[in-house]
C-alpha atoms as a PDB file:
ATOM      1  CA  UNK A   1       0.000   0.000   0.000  1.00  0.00           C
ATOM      2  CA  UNK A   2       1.733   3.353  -1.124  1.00  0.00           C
ATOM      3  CA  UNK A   3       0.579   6.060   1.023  1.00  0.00           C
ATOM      4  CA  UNK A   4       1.170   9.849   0.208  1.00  0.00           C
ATOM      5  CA  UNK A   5       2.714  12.811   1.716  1.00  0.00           C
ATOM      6  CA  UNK A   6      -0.493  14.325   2.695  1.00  0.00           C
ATOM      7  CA  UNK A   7      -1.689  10.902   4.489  1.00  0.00           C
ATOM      8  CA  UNK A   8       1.464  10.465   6.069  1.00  0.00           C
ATOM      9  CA  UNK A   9       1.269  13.780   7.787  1.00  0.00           C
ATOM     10  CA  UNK A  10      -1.819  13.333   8.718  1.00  0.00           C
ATOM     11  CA  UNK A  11      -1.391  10.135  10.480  1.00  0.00           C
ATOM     12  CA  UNK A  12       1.368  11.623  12.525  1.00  0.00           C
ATOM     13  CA  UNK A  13      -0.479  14.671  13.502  1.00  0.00           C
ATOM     14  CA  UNK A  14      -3.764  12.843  14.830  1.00  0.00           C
ATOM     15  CA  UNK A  15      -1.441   9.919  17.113  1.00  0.00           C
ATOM     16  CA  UNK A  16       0.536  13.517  18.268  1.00  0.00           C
ATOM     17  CA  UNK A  17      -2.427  15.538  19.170  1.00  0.00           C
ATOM     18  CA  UNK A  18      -3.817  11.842  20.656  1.00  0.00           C
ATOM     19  CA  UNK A  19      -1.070  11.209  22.828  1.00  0.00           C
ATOM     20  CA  UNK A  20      -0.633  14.900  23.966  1.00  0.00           C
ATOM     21  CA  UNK A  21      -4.311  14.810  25.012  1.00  0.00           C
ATOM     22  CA  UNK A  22      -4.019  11.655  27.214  1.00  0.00           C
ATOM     23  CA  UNK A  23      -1.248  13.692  29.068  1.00  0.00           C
ATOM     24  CA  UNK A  24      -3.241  16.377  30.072  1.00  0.00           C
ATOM     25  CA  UNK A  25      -6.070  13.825  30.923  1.00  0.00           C
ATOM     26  CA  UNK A  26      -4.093  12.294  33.027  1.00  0.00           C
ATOM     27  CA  UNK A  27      -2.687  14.755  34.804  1.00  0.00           C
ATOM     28  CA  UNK A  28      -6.062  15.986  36.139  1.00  0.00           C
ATOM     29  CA  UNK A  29      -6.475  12.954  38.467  1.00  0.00           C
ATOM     30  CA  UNK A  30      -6.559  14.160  42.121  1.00  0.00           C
ATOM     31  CA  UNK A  31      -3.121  12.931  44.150  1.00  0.00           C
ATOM     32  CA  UNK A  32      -1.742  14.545  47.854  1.00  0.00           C
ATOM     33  CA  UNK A  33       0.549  17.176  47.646  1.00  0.00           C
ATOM     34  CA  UNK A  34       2.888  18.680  49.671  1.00  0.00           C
ATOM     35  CA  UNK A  35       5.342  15.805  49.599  1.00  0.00           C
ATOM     36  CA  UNK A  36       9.238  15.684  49.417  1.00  0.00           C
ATOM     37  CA  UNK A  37       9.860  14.774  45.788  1.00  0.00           C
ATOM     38  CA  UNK A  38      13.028  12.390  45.091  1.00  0.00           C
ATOM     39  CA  UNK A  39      14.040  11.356  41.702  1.00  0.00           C
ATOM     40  CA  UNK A  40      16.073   8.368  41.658  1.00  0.00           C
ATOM     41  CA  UNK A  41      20.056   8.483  41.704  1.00  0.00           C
ATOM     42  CA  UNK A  42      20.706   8.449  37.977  1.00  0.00           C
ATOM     43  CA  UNK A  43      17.673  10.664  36.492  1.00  0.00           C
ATOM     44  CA  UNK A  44      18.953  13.276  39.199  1.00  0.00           C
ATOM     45  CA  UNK A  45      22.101  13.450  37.769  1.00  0.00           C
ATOM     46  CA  UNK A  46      21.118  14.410  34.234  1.00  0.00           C
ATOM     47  CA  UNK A  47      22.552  17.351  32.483  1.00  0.00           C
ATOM     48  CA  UNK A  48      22.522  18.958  29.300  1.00  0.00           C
ATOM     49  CA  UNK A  49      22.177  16.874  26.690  1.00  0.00           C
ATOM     50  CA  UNK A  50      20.791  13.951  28.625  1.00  0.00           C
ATOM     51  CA  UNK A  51      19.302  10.894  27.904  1.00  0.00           C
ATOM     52  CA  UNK A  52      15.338  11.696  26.740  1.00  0.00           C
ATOM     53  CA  UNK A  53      13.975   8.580  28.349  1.00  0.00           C
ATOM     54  CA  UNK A  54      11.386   9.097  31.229  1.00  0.00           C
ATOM     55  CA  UNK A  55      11.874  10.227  34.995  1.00  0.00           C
ATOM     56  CA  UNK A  56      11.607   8.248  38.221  1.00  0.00           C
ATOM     57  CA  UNK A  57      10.672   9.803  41.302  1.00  0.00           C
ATOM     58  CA  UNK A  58       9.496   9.088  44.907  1.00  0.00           C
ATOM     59  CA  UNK A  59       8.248  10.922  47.695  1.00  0.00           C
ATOM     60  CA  UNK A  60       8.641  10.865  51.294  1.00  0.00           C
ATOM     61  CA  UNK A  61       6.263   8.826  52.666  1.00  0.00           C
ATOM     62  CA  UNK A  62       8.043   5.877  49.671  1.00  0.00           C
ATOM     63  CA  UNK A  63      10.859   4.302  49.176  1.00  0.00           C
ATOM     64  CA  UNK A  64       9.536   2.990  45.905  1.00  0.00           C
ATOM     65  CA  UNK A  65      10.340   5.334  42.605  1.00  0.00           C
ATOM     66  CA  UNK A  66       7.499   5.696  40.384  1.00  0.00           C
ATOM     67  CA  UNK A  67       7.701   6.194  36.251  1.00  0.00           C
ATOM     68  CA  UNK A  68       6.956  10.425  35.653  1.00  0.00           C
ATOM     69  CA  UNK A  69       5.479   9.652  32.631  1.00  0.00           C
ATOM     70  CA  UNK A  70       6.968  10.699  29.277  1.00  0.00           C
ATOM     71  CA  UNK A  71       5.310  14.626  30.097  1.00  0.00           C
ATOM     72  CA  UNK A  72       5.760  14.006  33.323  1.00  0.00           C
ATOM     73  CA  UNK A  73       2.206  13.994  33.717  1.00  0.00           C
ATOM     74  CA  UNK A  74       2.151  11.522  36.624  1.00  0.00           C
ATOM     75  CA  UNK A  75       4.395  13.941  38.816  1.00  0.00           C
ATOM     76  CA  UNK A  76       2.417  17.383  37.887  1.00  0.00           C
ATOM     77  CA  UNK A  77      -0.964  16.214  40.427  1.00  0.00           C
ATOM     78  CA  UNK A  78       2.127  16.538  43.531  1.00  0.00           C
ATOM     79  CA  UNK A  79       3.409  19.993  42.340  1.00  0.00           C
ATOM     80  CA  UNK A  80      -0.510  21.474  41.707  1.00  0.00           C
ATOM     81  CA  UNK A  81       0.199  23.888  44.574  1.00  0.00           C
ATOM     82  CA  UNK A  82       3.303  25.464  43.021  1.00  0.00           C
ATOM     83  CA  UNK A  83       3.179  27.941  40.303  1.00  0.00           C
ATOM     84  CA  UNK A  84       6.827  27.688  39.767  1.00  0.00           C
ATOM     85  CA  UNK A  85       7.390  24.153  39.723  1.00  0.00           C
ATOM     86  CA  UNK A  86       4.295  23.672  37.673  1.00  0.00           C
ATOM     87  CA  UNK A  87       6.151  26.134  34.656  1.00  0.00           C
ATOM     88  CA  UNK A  88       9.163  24.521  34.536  1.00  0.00           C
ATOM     89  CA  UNK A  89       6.843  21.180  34.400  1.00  0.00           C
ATOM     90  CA  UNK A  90       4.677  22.732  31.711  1.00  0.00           C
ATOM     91  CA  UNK A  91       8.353  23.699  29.632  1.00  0.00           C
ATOM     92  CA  UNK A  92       9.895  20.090  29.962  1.00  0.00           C
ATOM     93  CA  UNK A  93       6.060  18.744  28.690  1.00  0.00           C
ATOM     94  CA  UNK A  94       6.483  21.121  25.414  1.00  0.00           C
ATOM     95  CA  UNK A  95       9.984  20.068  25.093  1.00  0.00           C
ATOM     96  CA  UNK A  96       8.829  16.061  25.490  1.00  0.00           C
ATOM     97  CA  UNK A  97       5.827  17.206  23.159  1.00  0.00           C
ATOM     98  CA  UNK A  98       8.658  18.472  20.605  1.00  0.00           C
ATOM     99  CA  UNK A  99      10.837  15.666  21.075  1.00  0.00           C
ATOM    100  CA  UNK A 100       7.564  13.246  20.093  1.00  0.00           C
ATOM    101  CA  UNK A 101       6.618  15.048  17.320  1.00  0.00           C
ATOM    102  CA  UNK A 102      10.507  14.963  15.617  1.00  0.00           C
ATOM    103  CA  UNK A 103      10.186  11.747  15.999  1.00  0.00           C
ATOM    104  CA  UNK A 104       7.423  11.055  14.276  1.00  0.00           C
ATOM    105  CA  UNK A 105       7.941  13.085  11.567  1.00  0.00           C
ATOM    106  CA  UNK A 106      11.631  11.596  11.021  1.00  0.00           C
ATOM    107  CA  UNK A 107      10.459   7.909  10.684  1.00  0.00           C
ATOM    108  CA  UNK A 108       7.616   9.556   8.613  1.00  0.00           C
ATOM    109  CA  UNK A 109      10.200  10.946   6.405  1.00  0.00           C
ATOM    110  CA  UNK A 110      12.406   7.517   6.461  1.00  0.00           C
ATOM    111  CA  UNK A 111       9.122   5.308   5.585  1.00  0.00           C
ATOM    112  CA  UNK A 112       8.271   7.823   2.986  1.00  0.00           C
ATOM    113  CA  UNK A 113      11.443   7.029   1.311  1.00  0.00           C
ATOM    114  CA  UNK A 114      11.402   3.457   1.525  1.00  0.00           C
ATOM    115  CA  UNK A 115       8.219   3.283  -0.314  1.00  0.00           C
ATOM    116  CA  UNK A 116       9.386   5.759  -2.815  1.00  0.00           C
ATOM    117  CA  UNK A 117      12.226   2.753  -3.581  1.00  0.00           C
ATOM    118  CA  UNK A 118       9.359   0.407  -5.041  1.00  0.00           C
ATOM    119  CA  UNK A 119       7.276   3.095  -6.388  1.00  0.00           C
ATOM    120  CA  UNK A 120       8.097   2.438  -9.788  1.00  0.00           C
ATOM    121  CA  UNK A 121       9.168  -0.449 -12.146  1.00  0.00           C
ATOM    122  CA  UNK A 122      12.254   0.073 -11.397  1.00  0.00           C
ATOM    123  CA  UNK A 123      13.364   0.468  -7.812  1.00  0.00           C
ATOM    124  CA  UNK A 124      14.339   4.407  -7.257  1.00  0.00           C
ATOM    125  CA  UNK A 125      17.090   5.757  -4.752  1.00  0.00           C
ATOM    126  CA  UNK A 126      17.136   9.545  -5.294  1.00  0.00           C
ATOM    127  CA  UNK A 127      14.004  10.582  -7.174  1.00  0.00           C
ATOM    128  CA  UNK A 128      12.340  14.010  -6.175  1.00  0.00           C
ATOM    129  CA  UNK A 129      10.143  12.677  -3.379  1.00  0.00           C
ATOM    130  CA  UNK A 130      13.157  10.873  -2.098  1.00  0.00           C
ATOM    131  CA  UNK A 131      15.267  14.291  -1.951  1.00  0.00           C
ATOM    132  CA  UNK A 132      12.769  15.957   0.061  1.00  0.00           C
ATOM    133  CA  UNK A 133      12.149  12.815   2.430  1.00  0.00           C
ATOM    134  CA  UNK A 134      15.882  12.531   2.669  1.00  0.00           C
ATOM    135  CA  UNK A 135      16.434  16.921   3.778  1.00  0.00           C
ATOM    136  CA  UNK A 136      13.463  16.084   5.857  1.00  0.00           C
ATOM    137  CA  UNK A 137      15.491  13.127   7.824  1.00  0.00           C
ATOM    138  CA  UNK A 138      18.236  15.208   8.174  1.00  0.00           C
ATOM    139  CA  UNK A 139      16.910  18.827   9.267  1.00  0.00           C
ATOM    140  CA  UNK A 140      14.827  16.165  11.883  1.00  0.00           C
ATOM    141  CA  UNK A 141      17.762  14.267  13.744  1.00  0.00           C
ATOM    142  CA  UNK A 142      19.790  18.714  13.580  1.00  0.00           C
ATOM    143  CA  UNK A 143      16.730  19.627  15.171  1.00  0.00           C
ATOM    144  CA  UNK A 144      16.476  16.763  17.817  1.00  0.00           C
ATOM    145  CA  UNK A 145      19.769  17.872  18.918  1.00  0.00           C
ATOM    146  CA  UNK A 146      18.200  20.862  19.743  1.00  0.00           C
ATOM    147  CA  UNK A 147      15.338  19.907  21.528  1.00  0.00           C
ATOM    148  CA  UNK A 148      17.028  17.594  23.526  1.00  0.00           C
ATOM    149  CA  UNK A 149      19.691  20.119  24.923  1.00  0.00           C
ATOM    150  CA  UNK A 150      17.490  21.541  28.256  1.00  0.00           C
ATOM    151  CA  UNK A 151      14.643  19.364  27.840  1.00  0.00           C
ATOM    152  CA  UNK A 152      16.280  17.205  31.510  1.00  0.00           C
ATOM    153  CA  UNK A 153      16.951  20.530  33.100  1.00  0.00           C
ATOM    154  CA  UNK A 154      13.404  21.564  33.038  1.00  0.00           C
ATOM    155  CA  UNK A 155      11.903  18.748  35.111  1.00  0.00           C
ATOM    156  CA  UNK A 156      14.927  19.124  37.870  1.00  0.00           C
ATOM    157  CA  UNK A 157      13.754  22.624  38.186  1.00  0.00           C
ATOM    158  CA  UNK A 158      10.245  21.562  38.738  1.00  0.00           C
ATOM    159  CA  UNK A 159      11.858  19.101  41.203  1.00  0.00           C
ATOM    160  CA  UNK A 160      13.756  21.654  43.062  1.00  0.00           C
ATOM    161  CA  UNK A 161      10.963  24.800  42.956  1.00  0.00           C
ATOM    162  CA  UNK A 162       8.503  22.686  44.565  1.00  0.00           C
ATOM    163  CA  UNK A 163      11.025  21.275  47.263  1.00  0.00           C
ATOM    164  CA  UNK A 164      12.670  24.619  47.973  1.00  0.00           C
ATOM    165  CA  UNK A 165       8.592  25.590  48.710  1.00  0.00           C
ATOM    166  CA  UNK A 166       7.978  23.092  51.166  1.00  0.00           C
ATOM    167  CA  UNK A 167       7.215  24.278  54.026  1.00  0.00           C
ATOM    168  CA  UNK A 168      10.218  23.946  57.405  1.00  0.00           C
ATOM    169  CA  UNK A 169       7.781  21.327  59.208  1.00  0.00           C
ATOM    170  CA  UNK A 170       7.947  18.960  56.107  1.00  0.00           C
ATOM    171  CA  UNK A 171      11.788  19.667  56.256  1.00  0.00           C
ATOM    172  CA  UNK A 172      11.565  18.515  60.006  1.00  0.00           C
ATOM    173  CA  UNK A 173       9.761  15.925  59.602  1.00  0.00           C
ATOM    174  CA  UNK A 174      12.452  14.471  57.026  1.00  0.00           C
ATOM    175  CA  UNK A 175      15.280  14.979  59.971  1.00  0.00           C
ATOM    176  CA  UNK A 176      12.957  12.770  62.329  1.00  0.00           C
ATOM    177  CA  UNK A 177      12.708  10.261  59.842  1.00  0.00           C
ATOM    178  CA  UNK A 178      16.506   9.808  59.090  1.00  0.00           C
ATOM    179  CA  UNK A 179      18.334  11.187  62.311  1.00  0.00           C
ATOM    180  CA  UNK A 180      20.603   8.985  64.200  1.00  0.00           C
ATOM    181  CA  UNK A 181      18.868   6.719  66.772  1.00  0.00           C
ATOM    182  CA  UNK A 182      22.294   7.189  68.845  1.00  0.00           C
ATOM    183  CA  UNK A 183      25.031   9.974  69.035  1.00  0.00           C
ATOM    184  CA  UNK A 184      27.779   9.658  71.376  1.00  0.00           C
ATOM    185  CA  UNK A 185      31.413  10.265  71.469  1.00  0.00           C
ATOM    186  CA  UNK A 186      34.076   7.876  71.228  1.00  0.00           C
ATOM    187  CA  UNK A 187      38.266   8.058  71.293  1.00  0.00           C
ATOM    188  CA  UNK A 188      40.849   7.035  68.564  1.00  0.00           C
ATOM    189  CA  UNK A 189      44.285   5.576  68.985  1.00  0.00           C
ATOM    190  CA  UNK A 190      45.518   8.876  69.175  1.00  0.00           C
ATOM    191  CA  UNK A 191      42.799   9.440  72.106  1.00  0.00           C
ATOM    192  CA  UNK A 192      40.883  12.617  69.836  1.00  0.00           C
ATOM    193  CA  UNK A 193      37.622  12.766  70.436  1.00  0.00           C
ATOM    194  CA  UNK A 194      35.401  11.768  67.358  1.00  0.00           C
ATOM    195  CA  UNK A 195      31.809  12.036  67.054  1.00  0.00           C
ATOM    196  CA  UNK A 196      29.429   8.856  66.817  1.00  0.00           C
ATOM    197  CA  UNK A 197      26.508   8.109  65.152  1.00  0.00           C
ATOM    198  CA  UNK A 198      24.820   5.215  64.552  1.00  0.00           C
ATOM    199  CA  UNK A 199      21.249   4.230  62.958  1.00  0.00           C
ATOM    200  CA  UNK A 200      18.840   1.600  63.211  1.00  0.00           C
ATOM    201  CA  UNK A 201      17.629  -0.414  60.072  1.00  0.00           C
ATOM    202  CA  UNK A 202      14.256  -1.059  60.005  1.00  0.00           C
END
């Protein structure tokens, strides 16, 4: 089946808009807020550049870490009382949104060609459709670069605005959750004093 241009487009634009609606669906579902927010030890280490695949993140009342969501739209319900987190959540969702819809249009682009190879007779390589497919492919993967510089640094700003709001009680109540069950002193060979601290597992 040979599809066009037009169709191809087409297809890619409804399963974009369809995908960026379920996001926003989703993030309308009612969850507490007000919780510590911890991503896990290697998404909170991302930089520029980064890896595009999703966040994991838990909260202070678990230990497990839960997929973001690929807009994040599974964290936004915890940072709904934070203007400033929720901005810098709304800029990595249009980045993610971006990221999609490159995507899309660059294996658009590749499929295009590859049915542009038995289009005829003879099997084509570098016809006119094929040119434009191919500048297509290529301006895609420039502009993915580009996308994909800040697109991490947006969600650790979300993370950190919405922490840096919490009120000191939720701070304190972090400190009584992890403080040392003992603290003592104790002597070294040298007989110096050094601090002790111990903790209990549970």
């Amino acid at each position: 089946m040979r599809l066009s241009v037009t169709t191809i487009c087409r297809r890619t634009a409804l399963l974009f808009f369809f995908l960026l609606g379920f996001s926003q669906a989703y993030a309308q579902q009612p969850t507490p807020m007000g919780q510590f927010i911890r991503l896990s030890p290697e998404d909170k280490d991302r930089g520029l550049n980064g890896q595009q695949t999703n966040f994991y993140f838990a909260t202070d009342t678990s230990t497990d870490y839960r997929n973001a969501g690929y807009f994040g739209q599974k964290l936004r319900p915890y940072l709904a009382d934070n203007p400033e987190a929720l901005e810098f959540l709304n800029d990595y969702r249009r980045q993610k949104a971006l990221h999609l819809a490159e995507r899309l249009v660059f294996v658009g682009s590749v499929a295009l060609y590859g049915q542009q190879v038995l289009a005829g007779d003879e099997r084509q390589y570098f016809n006119n459709t094929q040119k434009v497919a191919a500048g297509v492919a290529v301006f895609s993967l420039i502009v993915n670069v580009l996308i994909s510089r800040n697109t991490n640094t947006h969600m650790l700003r979300a993370v950190e605005a919405h922490n840096s709001m919490l009120p000191a009680a939720r701070h304190g109540a972090l400190w009584q959750r992890y403080r040392p069950t003992t603290i003592g002193m104790s002597a070294t060979a040298t007989g110096r004093p050094l601090l002790a601290l111990s903790w209990q597992l549970h």
